[in-house]
C-alpha atoms as a PDB file:
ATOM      1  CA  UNK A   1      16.694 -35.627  16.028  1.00  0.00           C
ATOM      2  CA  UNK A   2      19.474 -36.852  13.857  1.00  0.00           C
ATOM      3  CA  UNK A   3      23.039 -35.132  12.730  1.00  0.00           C
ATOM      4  CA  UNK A   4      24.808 -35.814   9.800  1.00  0.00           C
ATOM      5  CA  UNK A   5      28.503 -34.450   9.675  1.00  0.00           C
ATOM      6  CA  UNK A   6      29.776 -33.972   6.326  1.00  0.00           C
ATOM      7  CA  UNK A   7      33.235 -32.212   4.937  1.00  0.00           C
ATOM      8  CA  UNK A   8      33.831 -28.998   4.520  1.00  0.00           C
ATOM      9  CA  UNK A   9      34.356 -29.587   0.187  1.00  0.00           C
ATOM     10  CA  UNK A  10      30.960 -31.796   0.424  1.00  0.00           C
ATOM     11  CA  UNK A  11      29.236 -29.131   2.004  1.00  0.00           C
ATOM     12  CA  UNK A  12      30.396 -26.675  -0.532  1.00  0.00           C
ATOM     13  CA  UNK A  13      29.254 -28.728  -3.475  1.00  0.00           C
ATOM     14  CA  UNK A  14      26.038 -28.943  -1.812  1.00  0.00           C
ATOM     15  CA  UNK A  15      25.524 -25.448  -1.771  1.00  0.00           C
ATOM     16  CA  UNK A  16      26.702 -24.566  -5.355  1.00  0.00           C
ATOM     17  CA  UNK A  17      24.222 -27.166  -6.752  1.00  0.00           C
ATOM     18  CA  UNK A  18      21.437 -25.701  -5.108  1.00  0.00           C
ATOM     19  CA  UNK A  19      22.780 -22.462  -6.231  1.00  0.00           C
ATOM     20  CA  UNK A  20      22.461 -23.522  -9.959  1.00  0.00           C
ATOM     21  CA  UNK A  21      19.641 -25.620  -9.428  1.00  0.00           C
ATOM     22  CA  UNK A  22      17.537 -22.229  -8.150  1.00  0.00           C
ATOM     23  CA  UNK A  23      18.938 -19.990 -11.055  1.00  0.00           C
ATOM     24  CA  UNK A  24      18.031 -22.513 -13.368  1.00  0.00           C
ATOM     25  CA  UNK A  25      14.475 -22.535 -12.034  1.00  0.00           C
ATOM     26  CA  UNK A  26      14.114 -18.817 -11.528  1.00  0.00           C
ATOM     27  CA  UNK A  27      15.160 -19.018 -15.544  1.00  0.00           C
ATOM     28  CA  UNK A  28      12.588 -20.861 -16.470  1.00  0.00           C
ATOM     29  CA  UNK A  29       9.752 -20.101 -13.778  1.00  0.00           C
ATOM     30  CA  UNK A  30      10.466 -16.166 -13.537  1.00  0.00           C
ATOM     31  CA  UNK A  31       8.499 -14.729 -10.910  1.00  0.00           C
ATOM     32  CA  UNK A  32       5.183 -13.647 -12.185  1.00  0.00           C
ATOM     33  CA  UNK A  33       4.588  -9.899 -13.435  1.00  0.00           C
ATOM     34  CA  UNK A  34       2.817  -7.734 -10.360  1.00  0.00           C
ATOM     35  CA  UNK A  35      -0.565  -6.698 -11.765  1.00  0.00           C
ATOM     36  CA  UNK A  36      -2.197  -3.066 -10.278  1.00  0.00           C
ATOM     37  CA  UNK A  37      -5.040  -3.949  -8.456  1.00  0.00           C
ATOM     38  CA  UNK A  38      -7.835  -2.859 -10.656  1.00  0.00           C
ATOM     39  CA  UNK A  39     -11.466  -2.165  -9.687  1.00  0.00           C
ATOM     40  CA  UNK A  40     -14.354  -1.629 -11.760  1.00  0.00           C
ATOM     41  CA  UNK A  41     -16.982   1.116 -12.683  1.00  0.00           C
ATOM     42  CA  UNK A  42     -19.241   0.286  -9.755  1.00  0.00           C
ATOM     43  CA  UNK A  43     -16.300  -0.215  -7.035  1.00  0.00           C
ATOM     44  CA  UNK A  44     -15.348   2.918  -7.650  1.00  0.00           C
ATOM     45  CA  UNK A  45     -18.702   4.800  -7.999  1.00  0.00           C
ATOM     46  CA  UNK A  46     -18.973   3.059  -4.054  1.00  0.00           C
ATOM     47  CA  UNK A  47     -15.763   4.279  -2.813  1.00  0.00           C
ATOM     48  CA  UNK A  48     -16.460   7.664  -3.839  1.00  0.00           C
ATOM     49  CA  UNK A  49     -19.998   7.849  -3.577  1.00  0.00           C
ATOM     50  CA  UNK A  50     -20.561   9.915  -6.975  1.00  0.00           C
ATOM     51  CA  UNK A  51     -22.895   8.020  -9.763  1.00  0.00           C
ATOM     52  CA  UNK A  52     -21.765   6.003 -13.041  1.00  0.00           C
ATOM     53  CA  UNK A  53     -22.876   9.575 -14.634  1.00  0.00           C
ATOM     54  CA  UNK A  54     -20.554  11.483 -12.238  1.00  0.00           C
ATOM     55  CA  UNK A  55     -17.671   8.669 -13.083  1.00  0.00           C
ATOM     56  CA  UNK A  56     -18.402   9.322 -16.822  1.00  0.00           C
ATOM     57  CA  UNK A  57     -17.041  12.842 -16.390  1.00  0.00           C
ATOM     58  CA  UNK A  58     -14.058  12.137 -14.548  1.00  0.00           C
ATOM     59  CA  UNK A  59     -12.969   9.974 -17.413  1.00  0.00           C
ATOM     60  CA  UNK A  60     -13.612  12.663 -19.802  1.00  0.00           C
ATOM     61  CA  UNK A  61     -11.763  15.596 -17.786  1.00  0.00           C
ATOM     62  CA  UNK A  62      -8.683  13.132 -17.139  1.00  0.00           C
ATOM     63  CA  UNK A  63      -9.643  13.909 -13.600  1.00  0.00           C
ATOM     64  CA  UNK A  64      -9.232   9.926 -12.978  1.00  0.00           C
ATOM     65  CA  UNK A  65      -6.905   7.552 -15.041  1.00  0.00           C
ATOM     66  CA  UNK A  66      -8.815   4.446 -16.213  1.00  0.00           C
ATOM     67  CA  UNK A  67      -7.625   1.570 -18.160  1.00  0.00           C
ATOM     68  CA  UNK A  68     -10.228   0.202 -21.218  1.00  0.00           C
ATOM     69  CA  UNK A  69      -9.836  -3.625 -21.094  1.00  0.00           C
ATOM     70  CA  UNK A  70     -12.510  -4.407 -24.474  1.00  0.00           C
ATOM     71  CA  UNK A  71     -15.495  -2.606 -23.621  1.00  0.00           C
ATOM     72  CA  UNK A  72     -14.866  -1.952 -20.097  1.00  0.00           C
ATOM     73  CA  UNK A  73     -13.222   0.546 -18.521  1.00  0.00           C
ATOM     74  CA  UNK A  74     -11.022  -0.098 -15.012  1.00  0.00           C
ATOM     75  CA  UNK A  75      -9.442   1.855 -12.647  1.00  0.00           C
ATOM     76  CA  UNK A  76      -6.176   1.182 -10.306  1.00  0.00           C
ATOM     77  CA  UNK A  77      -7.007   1.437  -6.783  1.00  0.00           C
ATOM     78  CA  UNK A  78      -3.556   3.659  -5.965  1.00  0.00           C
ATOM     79  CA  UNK A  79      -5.667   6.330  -8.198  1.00  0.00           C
ATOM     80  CA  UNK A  80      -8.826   5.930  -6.585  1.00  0.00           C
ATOM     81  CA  UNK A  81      -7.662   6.465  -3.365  1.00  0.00           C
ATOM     82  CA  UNK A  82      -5.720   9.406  -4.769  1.00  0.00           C
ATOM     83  CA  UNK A  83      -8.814  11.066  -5.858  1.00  0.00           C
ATOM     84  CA  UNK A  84     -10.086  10.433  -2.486  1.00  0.00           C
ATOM     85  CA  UNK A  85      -7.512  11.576  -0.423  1.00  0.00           C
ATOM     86  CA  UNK A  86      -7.044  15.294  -2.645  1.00  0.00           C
ATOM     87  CA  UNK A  87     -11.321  15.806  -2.571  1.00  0.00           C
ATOM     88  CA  UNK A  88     -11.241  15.247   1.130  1.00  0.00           C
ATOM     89  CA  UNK A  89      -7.804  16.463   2.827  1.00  0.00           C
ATOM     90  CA  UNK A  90      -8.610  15.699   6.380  1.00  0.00           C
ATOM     91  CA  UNK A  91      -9.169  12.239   5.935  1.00  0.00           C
END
């Protein structure tokens, strides 16, 4: 393994480059946007073991949120296992 010794004003130039240098990146790369993690109609009809019918009314009664992407409809999974978790309390 090699050392390197460098000065103390060397070492803080270093630093402050690479402290510019990652702004500058994290200006033009921003981090990307977190996306919900979205499941479709027959995901969910598995996880809760009800039919596409059954789904159907949910989404009319508001009884579970669903994003409409076109023609399909999509549900987050935080909801889903919301629904879950209030229709069956001891689990």
């Amino acid at each position: 393994m090699r050392f390197t010794a460098i000065d103390t004003s060397a070492w803080e130039e270093l630093k402050e480059s690479i402290t510019e240098l990652t702004e500058c990146f994290n200006q033009h790369f921003p981090p990307p946007v977190e996306r919900p993690d979205l499941l479709h109609n027959g995901d969910v009809c598995q996880i809760l073991n009800i039919s596409k019918r059954t789904l159907q009314h949910y989404r009319d009664t508001s009884i579970l949120p669903f994003i409409q992407i076109g023609h399909k409809c999509y549900y987050k999974r935080e909801d889903v296992k919301a629904l879950l978790t209030k229709s069956n309390p001891c689990k």
